[in-house]
Protein backbone atom coordinates (compact mmCIF):
# COMPACT_ATOMS: atom_id res chain seq x y z
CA UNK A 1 8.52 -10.44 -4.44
CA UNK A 2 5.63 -8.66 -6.37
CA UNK A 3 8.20 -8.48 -9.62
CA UNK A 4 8.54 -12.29 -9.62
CA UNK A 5 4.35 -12.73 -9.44
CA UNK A 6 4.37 -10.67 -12.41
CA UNK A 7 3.78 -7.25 -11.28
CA UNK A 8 5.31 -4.16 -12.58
CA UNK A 9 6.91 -1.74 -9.44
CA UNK A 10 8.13 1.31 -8.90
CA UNK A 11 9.63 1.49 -5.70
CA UNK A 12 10.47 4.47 -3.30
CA UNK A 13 12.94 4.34 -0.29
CA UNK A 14 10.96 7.21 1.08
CA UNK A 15 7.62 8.69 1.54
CA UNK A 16 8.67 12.10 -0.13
CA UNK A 17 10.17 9.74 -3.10
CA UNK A 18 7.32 8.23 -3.72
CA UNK A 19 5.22 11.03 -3.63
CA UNK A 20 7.53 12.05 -6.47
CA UNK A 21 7.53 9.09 -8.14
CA UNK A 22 3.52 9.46 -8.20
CA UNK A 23 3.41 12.62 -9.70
CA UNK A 24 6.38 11.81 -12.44
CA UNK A 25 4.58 8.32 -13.53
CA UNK A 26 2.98 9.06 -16.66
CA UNK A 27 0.95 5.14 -16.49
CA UNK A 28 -2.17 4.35 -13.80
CA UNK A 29 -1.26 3.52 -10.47
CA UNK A 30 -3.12 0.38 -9.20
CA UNK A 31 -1.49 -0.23 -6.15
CA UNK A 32 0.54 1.80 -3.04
CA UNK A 33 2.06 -0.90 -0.68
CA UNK A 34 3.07 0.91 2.16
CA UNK A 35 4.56 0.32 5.39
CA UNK A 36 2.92 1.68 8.51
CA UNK A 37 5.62 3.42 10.23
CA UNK A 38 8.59 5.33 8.33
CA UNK A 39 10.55 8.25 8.91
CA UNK A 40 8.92 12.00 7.73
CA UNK A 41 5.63 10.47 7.51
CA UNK A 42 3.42 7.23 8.78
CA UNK A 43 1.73 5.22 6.08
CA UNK A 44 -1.73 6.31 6.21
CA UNK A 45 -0.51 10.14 5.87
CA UNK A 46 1.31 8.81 2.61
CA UNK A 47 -1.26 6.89 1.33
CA UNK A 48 -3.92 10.14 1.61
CA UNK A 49 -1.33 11.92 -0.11
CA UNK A 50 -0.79 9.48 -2.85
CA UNK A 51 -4.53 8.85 -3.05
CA UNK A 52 -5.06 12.60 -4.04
CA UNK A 53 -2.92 11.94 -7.06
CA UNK A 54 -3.98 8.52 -7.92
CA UNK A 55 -8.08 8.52 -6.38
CA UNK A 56 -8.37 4.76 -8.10
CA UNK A 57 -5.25 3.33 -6.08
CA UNK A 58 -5.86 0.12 -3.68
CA UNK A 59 -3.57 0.38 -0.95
CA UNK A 60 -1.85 -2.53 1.36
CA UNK A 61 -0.31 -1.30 4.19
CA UNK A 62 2.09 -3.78 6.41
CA UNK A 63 4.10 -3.59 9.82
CA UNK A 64 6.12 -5.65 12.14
CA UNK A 65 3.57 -4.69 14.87
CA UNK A 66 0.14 -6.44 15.16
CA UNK A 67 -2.94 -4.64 13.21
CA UNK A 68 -4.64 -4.21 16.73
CA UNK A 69 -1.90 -2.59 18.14
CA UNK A 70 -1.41 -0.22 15.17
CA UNK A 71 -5.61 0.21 14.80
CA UNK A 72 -5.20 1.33 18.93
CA UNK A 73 -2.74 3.84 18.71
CA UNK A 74 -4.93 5.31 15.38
CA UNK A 75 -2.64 5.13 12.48
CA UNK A 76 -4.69 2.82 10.68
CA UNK A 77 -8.66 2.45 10.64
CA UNK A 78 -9.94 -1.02 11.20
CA UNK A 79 -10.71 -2.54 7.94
CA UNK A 80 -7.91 -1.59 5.97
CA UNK A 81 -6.01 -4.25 3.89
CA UNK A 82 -2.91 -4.97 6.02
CA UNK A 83 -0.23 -7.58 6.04
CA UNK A 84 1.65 -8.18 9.05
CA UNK A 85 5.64 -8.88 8.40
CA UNK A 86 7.58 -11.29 7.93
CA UNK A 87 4.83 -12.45 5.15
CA UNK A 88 6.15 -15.23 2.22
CA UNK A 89 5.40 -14.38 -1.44
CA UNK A 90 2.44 -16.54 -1.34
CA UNK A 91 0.63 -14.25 1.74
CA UNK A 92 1.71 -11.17 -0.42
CA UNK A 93 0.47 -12.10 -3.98
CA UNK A 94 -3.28 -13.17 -2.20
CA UNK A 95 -3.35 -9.78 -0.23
CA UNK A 96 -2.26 -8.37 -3.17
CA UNK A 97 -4.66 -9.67 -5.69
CA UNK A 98 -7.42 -9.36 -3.22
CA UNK A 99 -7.14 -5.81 -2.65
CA UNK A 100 -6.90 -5.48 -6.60
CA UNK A 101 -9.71 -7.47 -7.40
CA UNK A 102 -11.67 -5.54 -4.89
CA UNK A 103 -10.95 -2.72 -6.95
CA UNK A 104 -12.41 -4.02 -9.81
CA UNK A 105 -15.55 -5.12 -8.46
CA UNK A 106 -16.33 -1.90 -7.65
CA UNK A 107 -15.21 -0.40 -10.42
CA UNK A 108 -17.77 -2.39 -12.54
């Protein structure tokens, strides 16, 4: 979905793969789009990890299961850019740009 809006990916199938894939990418890392709940680690423990490499990256994290019900159990803080699945390309390229635009203003 994010290759067809025009965005350049590197993609994992794992948390420990793209933990490698961080540290082997020679370019800047804009964005980590992360699911909430995977096997070895959940998505907030990957995206602190990842965020030590890469201190610039925004980060979208997304589950099947409601934001409130992921903020209650405390793997995600409330105010954190999150997409609940199924989303169309259309929810994914606003959350996506949103988050990255964010970035920017505050780079500035």
């Amino acid at each position: 979905m994010l290759e067809t809006t025009g965005y350049h990916v590197l993609a994992a199938l794992t948390p420990k793969e793209a933990l490698a894939l961080a540290d082997l990418h020679a370019g800047r890392i804009d964005l980590l789009m992360t699911d909430v709940i995977m096997p070895e680690m959940n998505g907030r423990e990957l995206s602190e990890k990842v965020a030590a490499r890469c201190p610039d990256i925004g980060i979208v994290y997304m589950s099947g299961y409601t934001a409130n019900l992921i903020a209650h159990r405390g793997v995600l803080e409330e105010g954190v850019s999150f997409i609940q699945k199924p989303f169309s390309r259309k929810e994914l390229a606003v959350k996506v740009r949103s988050v990255l635009d964010g970035k920017a203003a505050v780079a500035r």
